[in-house]
C-alpha atoms as a PDB file:
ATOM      1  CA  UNK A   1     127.472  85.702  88.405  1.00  0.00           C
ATOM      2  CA  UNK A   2     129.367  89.093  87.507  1.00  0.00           C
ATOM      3  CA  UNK A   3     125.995  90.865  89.141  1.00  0.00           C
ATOM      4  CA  UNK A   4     125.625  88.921  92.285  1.00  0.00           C
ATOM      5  CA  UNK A   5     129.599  89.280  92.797  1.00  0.00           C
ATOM      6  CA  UNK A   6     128.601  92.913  92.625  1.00  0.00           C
ATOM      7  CA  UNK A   7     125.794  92.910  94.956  1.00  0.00           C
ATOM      8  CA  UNK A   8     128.088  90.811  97.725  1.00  0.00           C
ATOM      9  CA  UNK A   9     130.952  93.362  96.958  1.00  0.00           C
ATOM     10  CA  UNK A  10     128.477  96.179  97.498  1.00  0.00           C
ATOM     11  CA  UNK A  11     126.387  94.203 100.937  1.00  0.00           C
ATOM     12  CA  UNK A  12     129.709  94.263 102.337  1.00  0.00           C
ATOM     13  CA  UNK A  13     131.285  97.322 101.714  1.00  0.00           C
ATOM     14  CA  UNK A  14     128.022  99.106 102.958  1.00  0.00           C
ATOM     15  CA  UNK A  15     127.553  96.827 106.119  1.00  0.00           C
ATOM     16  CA  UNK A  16     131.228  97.581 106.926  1.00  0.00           C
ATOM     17  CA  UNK A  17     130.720 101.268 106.755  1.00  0.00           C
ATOM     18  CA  UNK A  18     127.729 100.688 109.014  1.00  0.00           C
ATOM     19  CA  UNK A  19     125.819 102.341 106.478  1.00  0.00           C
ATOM     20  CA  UNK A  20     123.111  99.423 105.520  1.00  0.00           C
ATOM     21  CA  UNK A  21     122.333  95.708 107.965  1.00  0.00           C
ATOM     22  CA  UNK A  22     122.019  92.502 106.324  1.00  0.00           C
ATOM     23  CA  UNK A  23     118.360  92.407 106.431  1.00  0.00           C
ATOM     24  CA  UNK A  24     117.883  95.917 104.897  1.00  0.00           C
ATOM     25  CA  UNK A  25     120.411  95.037 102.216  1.00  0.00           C
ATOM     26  CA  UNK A  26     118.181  91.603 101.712  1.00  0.00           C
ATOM     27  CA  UNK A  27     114.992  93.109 101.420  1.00  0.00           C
ATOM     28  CA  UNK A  28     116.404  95.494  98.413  1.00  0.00           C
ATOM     29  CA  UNK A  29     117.916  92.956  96.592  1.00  0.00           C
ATOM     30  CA  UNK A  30     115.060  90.602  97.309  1.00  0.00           C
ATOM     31  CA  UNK A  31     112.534  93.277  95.958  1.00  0.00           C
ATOM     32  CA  UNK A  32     114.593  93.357  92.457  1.00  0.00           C
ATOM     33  CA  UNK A  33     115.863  96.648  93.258  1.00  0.00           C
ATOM     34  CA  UNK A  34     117.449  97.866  90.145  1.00  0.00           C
ATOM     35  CA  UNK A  35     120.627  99.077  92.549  1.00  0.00           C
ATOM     36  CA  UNK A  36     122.883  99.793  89.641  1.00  0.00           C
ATOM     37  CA  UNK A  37     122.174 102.742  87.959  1.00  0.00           C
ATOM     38  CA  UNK A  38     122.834 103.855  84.140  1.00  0.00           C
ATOM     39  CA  UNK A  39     126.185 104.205  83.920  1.00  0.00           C
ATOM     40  CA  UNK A  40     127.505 108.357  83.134  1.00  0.00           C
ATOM     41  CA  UNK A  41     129.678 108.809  79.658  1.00  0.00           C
ATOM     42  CA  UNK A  42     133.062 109.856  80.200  1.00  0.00           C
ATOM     43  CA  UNK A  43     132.800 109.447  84.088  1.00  0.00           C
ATOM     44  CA  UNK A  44     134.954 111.304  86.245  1.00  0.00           C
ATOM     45  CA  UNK A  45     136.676 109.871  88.749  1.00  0.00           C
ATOM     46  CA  UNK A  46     135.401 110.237  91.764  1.00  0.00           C
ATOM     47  CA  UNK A  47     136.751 110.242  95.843  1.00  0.00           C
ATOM     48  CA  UNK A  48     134.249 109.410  98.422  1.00  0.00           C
ATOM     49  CA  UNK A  49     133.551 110.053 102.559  1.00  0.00           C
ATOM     50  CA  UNK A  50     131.113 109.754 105.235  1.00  0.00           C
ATOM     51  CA  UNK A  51     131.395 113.401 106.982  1.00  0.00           C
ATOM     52  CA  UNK A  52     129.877 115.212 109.939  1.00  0.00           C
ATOM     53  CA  UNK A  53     128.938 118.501 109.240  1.00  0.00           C
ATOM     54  CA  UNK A  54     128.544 121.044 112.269  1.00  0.00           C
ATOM     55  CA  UNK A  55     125.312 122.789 112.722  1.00  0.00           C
ATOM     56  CA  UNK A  56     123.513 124.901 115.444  1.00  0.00           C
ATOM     57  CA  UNK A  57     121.740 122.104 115.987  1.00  0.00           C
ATOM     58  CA  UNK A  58     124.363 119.157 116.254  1.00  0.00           C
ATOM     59  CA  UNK A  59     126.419 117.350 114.094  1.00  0.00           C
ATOM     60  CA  UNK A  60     124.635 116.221 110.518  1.00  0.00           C
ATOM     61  CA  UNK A  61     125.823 112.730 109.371  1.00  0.00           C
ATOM     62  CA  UNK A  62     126.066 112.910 105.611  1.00  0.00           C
ATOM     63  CA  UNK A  63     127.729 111.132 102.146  1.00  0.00           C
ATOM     64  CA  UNK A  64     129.964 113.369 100.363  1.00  0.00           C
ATOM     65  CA  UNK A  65     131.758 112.832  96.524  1.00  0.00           C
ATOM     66  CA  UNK A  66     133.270 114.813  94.299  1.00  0.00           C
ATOM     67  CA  UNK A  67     135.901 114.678  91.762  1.00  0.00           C
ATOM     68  CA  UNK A  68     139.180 113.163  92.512  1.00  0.00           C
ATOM     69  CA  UNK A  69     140.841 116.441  90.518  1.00  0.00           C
ATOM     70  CA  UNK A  70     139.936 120.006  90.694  1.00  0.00           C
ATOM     71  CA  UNK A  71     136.898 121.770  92.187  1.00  0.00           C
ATOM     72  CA  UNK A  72     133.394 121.681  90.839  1.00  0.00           C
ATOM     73  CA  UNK A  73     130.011 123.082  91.932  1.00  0.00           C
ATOM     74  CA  UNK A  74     128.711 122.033  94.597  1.00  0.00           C
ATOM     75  CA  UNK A  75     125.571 120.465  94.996  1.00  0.00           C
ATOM     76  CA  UNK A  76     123.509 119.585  98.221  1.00  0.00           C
ATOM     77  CA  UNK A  77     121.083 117.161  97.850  1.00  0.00           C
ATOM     78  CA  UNK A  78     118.081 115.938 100.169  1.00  0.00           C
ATOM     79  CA  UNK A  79     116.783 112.547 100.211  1.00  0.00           C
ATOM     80  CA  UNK A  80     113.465 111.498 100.833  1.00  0.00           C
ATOM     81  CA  UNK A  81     111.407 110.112 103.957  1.00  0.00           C
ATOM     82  CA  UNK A  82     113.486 106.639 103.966  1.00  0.00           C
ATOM     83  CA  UNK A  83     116.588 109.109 104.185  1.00  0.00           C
ATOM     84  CA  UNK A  84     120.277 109.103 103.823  1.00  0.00           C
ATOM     85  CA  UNK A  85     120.868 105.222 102.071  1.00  0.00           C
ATOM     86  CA  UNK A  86     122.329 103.183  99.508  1.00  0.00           C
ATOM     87  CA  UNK A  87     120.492 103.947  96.683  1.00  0.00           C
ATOM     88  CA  UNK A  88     120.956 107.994  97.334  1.00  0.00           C
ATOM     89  CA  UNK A  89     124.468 107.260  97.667  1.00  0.00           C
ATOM     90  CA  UNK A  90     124.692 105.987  94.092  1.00  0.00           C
ATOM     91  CA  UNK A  91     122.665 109.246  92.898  1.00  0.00           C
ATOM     92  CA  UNK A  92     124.854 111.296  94.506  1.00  0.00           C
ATOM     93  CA  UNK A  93     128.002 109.544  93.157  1.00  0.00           C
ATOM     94  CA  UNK A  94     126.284 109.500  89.852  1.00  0.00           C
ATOM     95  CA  UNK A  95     126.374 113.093  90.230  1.00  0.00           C
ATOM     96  CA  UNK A  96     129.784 113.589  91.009  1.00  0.00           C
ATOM     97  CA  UNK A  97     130.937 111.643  88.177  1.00  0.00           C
ATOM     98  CA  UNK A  98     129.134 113.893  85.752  1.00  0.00           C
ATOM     99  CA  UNK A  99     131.373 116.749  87.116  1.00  0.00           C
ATOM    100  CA  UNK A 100     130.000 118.388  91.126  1.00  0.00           C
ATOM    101  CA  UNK A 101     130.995 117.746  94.236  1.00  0.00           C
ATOM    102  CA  UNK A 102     128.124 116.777  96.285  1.00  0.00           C
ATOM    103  CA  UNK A 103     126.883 116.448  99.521  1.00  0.00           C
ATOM    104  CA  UNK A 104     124.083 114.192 100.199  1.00  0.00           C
ATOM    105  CA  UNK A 105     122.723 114.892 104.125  1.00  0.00           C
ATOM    106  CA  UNK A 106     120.626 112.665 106.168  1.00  0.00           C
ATOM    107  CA  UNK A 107     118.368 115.332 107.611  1.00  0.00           C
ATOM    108  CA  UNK A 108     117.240 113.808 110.607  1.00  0.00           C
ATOM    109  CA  UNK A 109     120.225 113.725 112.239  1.00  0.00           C
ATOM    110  CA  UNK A 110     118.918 115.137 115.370  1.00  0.00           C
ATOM    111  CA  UNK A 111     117.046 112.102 116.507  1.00  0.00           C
ATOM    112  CA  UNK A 112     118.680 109.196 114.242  1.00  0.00           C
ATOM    113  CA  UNK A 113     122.247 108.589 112.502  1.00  0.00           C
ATOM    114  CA  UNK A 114     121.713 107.030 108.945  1.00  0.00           C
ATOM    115  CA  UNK A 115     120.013 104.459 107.886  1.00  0.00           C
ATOM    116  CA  UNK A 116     116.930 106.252 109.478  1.00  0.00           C
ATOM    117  CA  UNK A 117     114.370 103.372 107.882  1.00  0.00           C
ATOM    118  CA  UNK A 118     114.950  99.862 109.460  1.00  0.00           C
ATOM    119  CA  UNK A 119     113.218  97.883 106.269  1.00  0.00           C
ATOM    120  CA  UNK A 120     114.537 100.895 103.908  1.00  0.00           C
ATOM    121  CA  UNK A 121     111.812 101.352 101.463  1.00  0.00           C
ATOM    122  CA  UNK A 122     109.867  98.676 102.821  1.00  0.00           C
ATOM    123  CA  UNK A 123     109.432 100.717 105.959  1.00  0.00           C
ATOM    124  CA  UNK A 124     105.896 101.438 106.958  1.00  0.00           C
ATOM    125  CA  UNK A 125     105.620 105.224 106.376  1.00  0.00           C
ATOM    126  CA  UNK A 126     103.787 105.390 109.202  1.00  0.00           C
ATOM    127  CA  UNK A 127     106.575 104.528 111.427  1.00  0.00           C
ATOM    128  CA  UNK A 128     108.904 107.170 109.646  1.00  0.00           C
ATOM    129  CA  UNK A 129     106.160 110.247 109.962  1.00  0.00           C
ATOM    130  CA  UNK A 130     107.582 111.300 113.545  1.00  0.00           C
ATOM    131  CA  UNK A 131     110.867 111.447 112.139  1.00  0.00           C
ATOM    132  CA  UNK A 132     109.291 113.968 109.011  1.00  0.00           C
ATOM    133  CA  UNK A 133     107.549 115.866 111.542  1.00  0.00           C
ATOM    134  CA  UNK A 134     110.829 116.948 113.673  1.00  0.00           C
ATOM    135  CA  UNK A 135     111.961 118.935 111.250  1.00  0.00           C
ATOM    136  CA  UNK A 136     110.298 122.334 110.497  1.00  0.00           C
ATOM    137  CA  UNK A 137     111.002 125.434 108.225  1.00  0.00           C
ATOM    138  CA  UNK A 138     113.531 126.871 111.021  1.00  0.00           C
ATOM    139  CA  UNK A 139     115.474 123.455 111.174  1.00  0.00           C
ATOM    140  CA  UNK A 140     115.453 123.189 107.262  1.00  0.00           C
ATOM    141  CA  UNK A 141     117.103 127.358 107.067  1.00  0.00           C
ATOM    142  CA  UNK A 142     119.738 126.583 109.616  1.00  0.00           C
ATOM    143  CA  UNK A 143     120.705 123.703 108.459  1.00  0.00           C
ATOM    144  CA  UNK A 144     120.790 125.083 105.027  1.00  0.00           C
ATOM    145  CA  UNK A 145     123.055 127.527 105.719  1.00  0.00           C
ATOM    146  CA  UNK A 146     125.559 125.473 107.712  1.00  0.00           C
ATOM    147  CA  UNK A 147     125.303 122.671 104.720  1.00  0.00           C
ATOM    148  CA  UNK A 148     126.682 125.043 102.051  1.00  0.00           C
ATOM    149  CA  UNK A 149     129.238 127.079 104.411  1.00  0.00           C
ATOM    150  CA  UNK A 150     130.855 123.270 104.543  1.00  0.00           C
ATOM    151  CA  UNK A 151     130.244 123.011 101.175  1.00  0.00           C
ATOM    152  CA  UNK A 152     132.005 126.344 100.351  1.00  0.00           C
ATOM    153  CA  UNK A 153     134.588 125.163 102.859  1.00  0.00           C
ATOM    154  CA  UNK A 154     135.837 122.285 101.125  1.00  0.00           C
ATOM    155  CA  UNK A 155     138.819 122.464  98.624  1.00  0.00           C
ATOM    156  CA  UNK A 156     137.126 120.735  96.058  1.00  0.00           C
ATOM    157  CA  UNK A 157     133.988 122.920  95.535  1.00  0.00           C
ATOM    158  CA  UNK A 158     134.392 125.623  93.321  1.00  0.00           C
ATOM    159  CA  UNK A 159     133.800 128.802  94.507  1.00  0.00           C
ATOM    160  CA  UNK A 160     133.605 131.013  91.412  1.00  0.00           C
ATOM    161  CA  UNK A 161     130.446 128.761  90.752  1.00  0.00           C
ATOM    162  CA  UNK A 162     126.613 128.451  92.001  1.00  0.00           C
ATOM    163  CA  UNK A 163     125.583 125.632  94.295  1.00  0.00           C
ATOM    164  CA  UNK A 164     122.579 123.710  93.395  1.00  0.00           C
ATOM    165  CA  UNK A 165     119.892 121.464  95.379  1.00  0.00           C
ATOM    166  CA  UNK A 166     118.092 118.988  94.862  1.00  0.00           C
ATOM    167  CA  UNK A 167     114.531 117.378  96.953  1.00  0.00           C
ATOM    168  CA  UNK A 168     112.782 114.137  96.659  1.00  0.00           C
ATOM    169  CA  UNK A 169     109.351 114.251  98.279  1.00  0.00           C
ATOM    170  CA  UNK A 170     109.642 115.559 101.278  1.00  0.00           C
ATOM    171  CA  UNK A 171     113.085 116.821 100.078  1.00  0.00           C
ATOM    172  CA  UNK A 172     111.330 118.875  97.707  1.00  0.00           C
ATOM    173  CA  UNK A 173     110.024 121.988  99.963  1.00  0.00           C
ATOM    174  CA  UNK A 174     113.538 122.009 101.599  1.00  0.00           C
ATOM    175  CA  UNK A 175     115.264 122.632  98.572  1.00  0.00           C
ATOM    176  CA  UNK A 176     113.402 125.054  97.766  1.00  0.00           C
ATOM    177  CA  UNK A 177     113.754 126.525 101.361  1.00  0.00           C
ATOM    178  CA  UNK A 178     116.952 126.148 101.115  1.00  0.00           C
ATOM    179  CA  UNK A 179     117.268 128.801  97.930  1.00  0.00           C
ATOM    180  CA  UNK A 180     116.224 131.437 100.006  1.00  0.00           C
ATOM    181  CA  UNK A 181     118.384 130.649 102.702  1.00  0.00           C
ATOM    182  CA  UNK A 182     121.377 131.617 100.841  1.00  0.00           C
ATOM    183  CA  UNK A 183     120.011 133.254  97.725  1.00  0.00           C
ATOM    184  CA  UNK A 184     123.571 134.570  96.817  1.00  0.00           C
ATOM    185  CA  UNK A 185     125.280 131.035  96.628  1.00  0.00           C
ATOM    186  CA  UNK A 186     122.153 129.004  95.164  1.00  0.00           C
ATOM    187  CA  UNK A 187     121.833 128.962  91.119  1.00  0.00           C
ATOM    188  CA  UNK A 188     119.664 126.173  90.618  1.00  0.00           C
ATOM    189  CA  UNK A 189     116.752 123.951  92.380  1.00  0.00           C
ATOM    190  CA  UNK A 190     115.158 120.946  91.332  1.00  0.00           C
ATOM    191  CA  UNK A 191     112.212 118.975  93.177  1.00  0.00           C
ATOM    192  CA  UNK A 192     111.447 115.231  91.958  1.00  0.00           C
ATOM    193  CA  UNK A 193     107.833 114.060  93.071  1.00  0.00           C
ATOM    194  CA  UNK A 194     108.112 117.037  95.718  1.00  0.00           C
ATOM    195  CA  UNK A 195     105.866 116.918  98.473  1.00  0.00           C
ATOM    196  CA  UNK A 196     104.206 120.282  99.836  1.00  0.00           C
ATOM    197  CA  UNK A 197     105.532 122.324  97.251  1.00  0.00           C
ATOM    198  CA  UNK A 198     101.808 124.269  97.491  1.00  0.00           C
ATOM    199  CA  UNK A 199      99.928 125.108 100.207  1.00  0.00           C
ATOM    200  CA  UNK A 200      97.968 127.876 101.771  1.00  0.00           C
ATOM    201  CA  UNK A 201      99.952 129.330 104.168  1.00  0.00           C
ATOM    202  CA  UNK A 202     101.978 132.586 104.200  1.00  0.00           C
ATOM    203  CA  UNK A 203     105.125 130.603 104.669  1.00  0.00           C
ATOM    204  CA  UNK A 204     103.953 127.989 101.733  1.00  0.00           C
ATOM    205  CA  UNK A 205     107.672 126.784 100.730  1.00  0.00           C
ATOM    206  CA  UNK A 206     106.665 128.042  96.578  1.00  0.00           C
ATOM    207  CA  UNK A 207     106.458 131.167  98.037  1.00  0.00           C
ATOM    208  CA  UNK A 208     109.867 131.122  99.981  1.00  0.00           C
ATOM    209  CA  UNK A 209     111.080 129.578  97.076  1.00  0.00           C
ATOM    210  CA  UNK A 210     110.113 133.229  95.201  1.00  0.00           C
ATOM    211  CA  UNK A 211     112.131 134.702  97.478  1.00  0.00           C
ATOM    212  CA  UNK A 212     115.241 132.888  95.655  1.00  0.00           C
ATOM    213  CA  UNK A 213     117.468 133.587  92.729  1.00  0.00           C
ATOM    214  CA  UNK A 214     117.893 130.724  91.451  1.00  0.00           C
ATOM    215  CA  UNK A 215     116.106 128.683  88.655  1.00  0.00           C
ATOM    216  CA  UNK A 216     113.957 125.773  89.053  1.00  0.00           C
ATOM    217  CA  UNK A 217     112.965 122.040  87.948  1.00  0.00           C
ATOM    218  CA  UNK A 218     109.961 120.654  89.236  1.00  0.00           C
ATOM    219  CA  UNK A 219     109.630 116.981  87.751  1.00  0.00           C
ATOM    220  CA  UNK A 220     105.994 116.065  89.085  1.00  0.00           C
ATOM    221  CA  UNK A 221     104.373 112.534  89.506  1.00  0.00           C
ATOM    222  CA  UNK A 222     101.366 112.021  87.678  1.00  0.00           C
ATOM    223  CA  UNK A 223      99.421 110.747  90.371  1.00  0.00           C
ATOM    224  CA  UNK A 224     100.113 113.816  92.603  1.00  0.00           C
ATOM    225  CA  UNK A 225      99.123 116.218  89.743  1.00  0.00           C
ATOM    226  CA  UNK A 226      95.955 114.268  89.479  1.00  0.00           C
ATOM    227  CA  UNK A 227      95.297 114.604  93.046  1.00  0.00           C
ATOM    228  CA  UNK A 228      95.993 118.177  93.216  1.00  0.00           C
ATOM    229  CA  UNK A 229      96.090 119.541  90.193  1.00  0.00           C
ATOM    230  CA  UNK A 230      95.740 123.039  90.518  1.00  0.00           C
ATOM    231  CA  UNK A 231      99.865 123.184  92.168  1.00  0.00           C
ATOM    232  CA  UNK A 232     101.551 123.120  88.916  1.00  0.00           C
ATOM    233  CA  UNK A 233      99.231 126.778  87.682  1.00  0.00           C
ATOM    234  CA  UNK A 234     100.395 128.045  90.956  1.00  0.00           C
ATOM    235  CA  UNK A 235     103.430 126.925  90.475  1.00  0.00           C
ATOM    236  CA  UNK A 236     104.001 128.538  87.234  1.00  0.00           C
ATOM    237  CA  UNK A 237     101.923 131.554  87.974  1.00  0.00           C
ATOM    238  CA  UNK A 238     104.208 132.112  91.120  1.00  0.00           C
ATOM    239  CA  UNK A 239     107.212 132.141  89.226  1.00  0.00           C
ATOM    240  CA  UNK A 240     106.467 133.806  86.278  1.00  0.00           C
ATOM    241  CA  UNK A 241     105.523 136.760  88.340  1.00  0.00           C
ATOM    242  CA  UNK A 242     108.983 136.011  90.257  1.00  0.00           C
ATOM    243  CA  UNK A 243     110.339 136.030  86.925  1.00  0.00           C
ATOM    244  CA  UNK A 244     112.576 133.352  87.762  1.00  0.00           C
ATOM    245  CA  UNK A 245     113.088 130.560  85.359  1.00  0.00           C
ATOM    246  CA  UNK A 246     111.268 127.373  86.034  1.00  0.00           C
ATOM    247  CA  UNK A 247     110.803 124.185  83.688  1.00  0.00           C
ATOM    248  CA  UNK A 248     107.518 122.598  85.509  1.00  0.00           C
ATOM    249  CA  UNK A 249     106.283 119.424  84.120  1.00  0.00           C
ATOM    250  CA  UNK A 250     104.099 116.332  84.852  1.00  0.00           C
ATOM    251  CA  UNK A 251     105.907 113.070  84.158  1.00  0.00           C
ATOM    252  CA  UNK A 252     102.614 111.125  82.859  1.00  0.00           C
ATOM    253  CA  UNK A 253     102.764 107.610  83.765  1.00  0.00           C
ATOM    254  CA  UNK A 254     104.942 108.379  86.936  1.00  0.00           C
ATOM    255  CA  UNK A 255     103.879 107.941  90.663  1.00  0.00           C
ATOM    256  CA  UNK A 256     104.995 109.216  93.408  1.00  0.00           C
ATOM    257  CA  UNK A 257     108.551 108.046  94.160  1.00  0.00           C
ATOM    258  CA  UNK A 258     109.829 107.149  91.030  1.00  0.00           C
ATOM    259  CA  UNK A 259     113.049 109.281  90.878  1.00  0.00           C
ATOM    260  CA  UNK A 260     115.241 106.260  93.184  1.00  0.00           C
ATOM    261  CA  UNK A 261     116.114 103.384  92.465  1.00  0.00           C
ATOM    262  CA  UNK A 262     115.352 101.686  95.519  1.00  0.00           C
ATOM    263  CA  UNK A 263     111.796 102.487  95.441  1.00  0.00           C
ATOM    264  CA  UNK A 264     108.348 100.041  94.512  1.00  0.00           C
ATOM    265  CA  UNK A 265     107.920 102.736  91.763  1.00  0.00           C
ATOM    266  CA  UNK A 266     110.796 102.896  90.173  1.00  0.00           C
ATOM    267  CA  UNK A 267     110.172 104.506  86.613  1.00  0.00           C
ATOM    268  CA  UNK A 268     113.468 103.956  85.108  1.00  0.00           C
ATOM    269  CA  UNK A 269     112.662 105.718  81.617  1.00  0.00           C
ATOM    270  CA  UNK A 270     110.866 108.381  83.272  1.00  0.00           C
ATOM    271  CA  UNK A 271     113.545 108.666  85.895  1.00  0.00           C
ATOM    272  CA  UNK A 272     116.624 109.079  83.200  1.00  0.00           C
ATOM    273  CA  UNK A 273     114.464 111.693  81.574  1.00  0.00           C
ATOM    274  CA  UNK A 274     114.416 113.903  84.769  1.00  0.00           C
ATOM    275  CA  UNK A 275     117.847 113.163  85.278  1.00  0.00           C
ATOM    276  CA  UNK A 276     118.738 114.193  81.846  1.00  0.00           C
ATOM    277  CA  UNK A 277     116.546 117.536  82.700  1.00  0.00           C
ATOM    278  CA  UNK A 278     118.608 118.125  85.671  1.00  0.00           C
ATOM    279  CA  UNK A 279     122.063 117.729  84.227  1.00  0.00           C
ATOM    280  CA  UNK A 280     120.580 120.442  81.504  1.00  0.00           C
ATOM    281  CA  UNK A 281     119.873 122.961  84.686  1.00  0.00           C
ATOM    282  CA  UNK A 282     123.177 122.332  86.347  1.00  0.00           C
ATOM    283  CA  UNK A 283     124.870 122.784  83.056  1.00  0.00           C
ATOM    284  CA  UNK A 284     123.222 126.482  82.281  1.00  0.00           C
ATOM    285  CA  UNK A 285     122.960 127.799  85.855  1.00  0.00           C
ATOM    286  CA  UNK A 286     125.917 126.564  87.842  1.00  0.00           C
END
């Protein structure tokens, strides 16, 4: 009973804020969506917002938490093709309450506030790869930039301190876009299950990420090393040679998409493990 109070409690809330409907709420819970995450020792508590953040482009709808007292680092993170929603939410308030103020963006403002998926993860990807295709390296740098000037704007970030990122799939290349963006303010980077990360072009987002000062996580999904498993030598090669510090690992028994909690492939075990890694890089380089 004390669990489906919970999920009511959270259906509304959510629905009132306009930021989940009824049947995209359904289908999580009806999928056994594991919507409650660990919970964080010694959690700090935490104050909450929906914000619009100004960029060249428009305003960018987006989820922002942080400590109720004092100013942390700040973190931006980016969610993955089913965007800006519930379940990234809790990750980002997760966050918080282990000690950064974060801001957690739904990058395709420019066609669609969030939720951007109608059926959430249960959204065809097909129907969602127009949305991934609007945005390009140029949209990912400005809106980099005008991300962490809010960030760096906002009482409770801490200034004295790096800001980190964070991708999920498709997320991945524009975090690590966005540490050369503002290679000055970004400390740390990590990419769960990133998408991209590798390719052959001059403007390949490992080698913008080169560019960077910052250091790196890249948590990978064992099916995507299989398919392509030359990207993690690159990987390493690129930033050894970079000489910027970079844990790179394969998470074996991990597809694609395990990292949230919302998702088909949820690897809970394998998930707490990479988000045990990334509390380790926030904690040393921000």
């Amino acid at each position: 009973m004390c669990e489906q109070d919970t999920f009511e409690s959270d259906r509304q809330d959510f629905e009132r804020r306009g930021l989940v409907t009824r049947r995209q709420f359904g289908i999580l819970v009806g999928a056994g969506v594991a919507m409650m995450l660990p919970r964080v020792a010694n959690a700090a508590t935490v104050t909450e917002s929906e914000v619009n953040v100004t960029t060249p482009d428009g305003s960018a709808d987006a989820y922002f938490v942080h400590p109720s007292n004092g100013a942390a680092p700040g973190v931006l993170i980016w969610p993955d093709i089913f965007g800006l929603r519930p379940a990234f939410r809790q990750m980002g308030k997760r966050l918080a309450e282990s000690g950064y103020a974060v801001l957690v963006v739904n990058p395709f403002y420019r066609t669609h506030k969030a939720p951007t998926a109608e059926a959430g993860t249960e959204t065809p990807i097909q129907s969602l790869i127009p949305l991934a295709k609007s945005l390009t390296e140029a949209t990912t740098m400005t809106d980099a930039k005008a991300l962490l000037a809010w960030l760096d704007s906002q009482p409770s970030v801490a200034k004295d301190r790096k800001i980190g990122t964070q991708g999920y799939c498709m997320g991945g290349p524009m975090a690590f876009r966005t540490a050369a963006a503002v290679p000055e303010r970004v400390g740390a980077v990590a990419t769960f299950h990133g998408g991209g990360l590798v390719t052959d072009q001059p403007n390949s987002p490992h080698l913008v990420a080169a560019r960077s000062k910052a250091q790196f996580l890249i948590a990978i999904a064992a099916n995507d090393d299989a398919r392509s498993p030359n990207d993690k030598v690159t990987l390493i090669d690129t930033f050894a040679k970079a000489g910027l510090p970079a844990e790179i690992e394969v998470y074996e028994g991990a597809a694609h998409g395990w990292c949230p909690p919302d998702t088909a492939v949820y690897n809970e075990p394998q998930a707490e493990k990479a988000w045990a890694r990334l509390l380790v890089l926030y904690g040393k380089a921000l």
